[in-house]
Protein backbone atom coordinates (compact mmCIF):
# COMPACT_ATOMS: atom_id res chain seq x y z
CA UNK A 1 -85.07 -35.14 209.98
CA UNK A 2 -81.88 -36.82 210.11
CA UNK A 3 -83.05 -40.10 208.86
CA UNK A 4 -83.76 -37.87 205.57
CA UNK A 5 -80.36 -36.56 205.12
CA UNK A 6 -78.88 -40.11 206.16
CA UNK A 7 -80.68 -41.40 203.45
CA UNK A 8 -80.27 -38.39 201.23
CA UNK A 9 -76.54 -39.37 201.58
CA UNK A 10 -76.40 -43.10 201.07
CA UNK A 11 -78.81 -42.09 197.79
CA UNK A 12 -76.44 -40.05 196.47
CA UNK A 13 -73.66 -42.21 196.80
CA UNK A 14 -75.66 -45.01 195.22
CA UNK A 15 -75.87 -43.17 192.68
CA UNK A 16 -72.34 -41.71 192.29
CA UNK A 17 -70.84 -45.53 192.59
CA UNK A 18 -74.01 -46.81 189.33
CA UNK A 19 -72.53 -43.94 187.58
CA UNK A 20 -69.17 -45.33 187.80
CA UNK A 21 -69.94 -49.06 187.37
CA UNK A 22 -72.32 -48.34 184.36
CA UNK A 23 -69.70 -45.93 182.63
CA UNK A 24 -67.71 -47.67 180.25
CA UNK A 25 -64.17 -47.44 180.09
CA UNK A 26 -62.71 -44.38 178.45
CA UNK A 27 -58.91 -44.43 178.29
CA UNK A 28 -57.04 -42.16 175.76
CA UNK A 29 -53.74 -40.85 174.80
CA UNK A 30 -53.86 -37.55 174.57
CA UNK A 31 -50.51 -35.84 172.47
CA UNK A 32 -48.49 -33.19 174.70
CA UNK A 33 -45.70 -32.76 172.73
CA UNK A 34 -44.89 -33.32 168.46
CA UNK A 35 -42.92 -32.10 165.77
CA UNK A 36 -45.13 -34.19 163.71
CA UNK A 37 -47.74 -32.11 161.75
CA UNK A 38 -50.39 -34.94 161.59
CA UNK A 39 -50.18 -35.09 165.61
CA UNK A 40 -51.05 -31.49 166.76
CA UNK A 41 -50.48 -31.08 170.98
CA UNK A 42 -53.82 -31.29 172.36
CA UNK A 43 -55.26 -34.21 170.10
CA UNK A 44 -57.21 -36.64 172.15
CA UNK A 45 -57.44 -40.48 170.78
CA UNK A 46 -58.60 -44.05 171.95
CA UNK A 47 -55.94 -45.84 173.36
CA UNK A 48 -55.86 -48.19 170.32
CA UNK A 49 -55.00 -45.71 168.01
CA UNK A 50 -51.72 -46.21 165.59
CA UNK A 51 -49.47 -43.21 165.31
CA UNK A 52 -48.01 -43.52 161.80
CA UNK A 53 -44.33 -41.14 161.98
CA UNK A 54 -41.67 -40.17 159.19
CA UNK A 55 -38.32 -40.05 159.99
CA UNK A 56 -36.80 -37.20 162.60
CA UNK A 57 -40.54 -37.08 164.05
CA UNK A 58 -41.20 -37.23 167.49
CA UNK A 59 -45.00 -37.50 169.36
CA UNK A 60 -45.14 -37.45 173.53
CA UNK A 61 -48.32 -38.52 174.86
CA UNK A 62 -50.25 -39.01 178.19
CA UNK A 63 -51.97 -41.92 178.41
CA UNK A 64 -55.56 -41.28 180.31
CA UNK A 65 -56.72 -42.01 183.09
CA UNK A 66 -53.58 -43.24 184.14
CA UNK A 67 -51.69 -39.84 183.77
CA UNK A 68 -48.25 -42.46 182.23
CA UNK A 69 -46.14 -40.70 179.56
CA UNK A 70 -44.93 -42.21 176.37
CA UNK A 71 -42.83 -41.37 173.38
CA UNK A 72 -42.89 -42.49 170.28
CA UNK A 73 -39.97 -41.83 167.94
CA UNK A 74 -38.76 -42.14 164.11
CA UNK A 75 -40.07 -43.95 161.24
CA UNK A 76 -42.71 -46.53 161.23
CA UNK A 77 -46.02 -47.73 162.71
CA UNK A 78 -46.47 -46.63 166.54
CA UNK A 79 -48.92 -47.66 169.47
CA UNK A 80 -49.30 -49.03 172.76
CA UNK A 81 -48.20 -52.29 174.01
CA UNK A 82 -51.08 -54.32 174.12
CA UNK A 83 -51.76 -54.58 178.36
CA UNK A 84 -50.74 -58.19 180.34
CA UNK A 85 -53.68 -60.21 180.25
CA UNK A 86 -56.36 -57.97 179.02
CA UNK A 87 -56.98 -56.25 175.87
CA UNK A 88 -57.22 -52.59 175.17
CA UNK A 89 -60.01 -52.56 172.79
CA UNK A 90 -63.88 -51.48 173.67
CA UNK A 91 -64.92 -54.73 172.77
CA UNK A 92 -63.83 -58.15 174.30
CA UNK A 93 -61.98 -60.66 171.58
CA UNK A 94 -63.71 -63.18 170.47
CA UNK A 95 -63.30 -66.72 171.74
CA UNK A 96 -62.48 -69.74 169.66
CA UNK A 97 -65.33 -71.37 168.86
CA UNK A 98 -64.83 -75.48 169.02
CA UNK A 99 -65.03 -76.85 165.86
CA UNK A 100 -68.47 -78.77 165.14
CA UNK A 101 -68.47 -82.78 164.88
């Protein structure tokens, strides 16, 4: 009976850590605080999104899963600094290609 629940255990937790491996990566900002209209608290949206603000507007957001806060400010084209070494989008850039001889 033991030998069951042993391996009952280590099952689950197989399972639990392939759940975790498989699962793509998820992260989003999610808006906690605006004066904007466009950018309601609450809104959830991949990290790579652009937050486009007029002047005197104001958007705080959590970034998720890493629980950071940001704030984005005034007039113009806002987003996330793109991360050191990596990339922040789903898909991996492409690679340059060398040129055929």
């Amino acid at each position: 009976m033991p030998r069951g629940l042993v391996f009952g255990g280590a099952h689950l937790a197989a399972c639990v850590i392939g759940v975790a491996i498989t699962s793509p990566a998820s992260a989003e900002i999610q808006v906690i605080e605006s004066n904007a209209p466009a950018y309601k608290a609450g809104l959830t949206v991949p990290n790579t999104a652009t937050f486009e603000l007029k002047a005197g507007e104001r958007v705080q957001v959590l970034i998720l899963p890493s629980k950071q806060t940001r704030v984005f400010e005034g007039k113009g084209s806002h987003s996330l600094p793109e991360p050191r070494g990596g990339s922040r989008s789903a898909t991996p850039k492409k690679k340059p290609q060398p040129a055929p001889e």
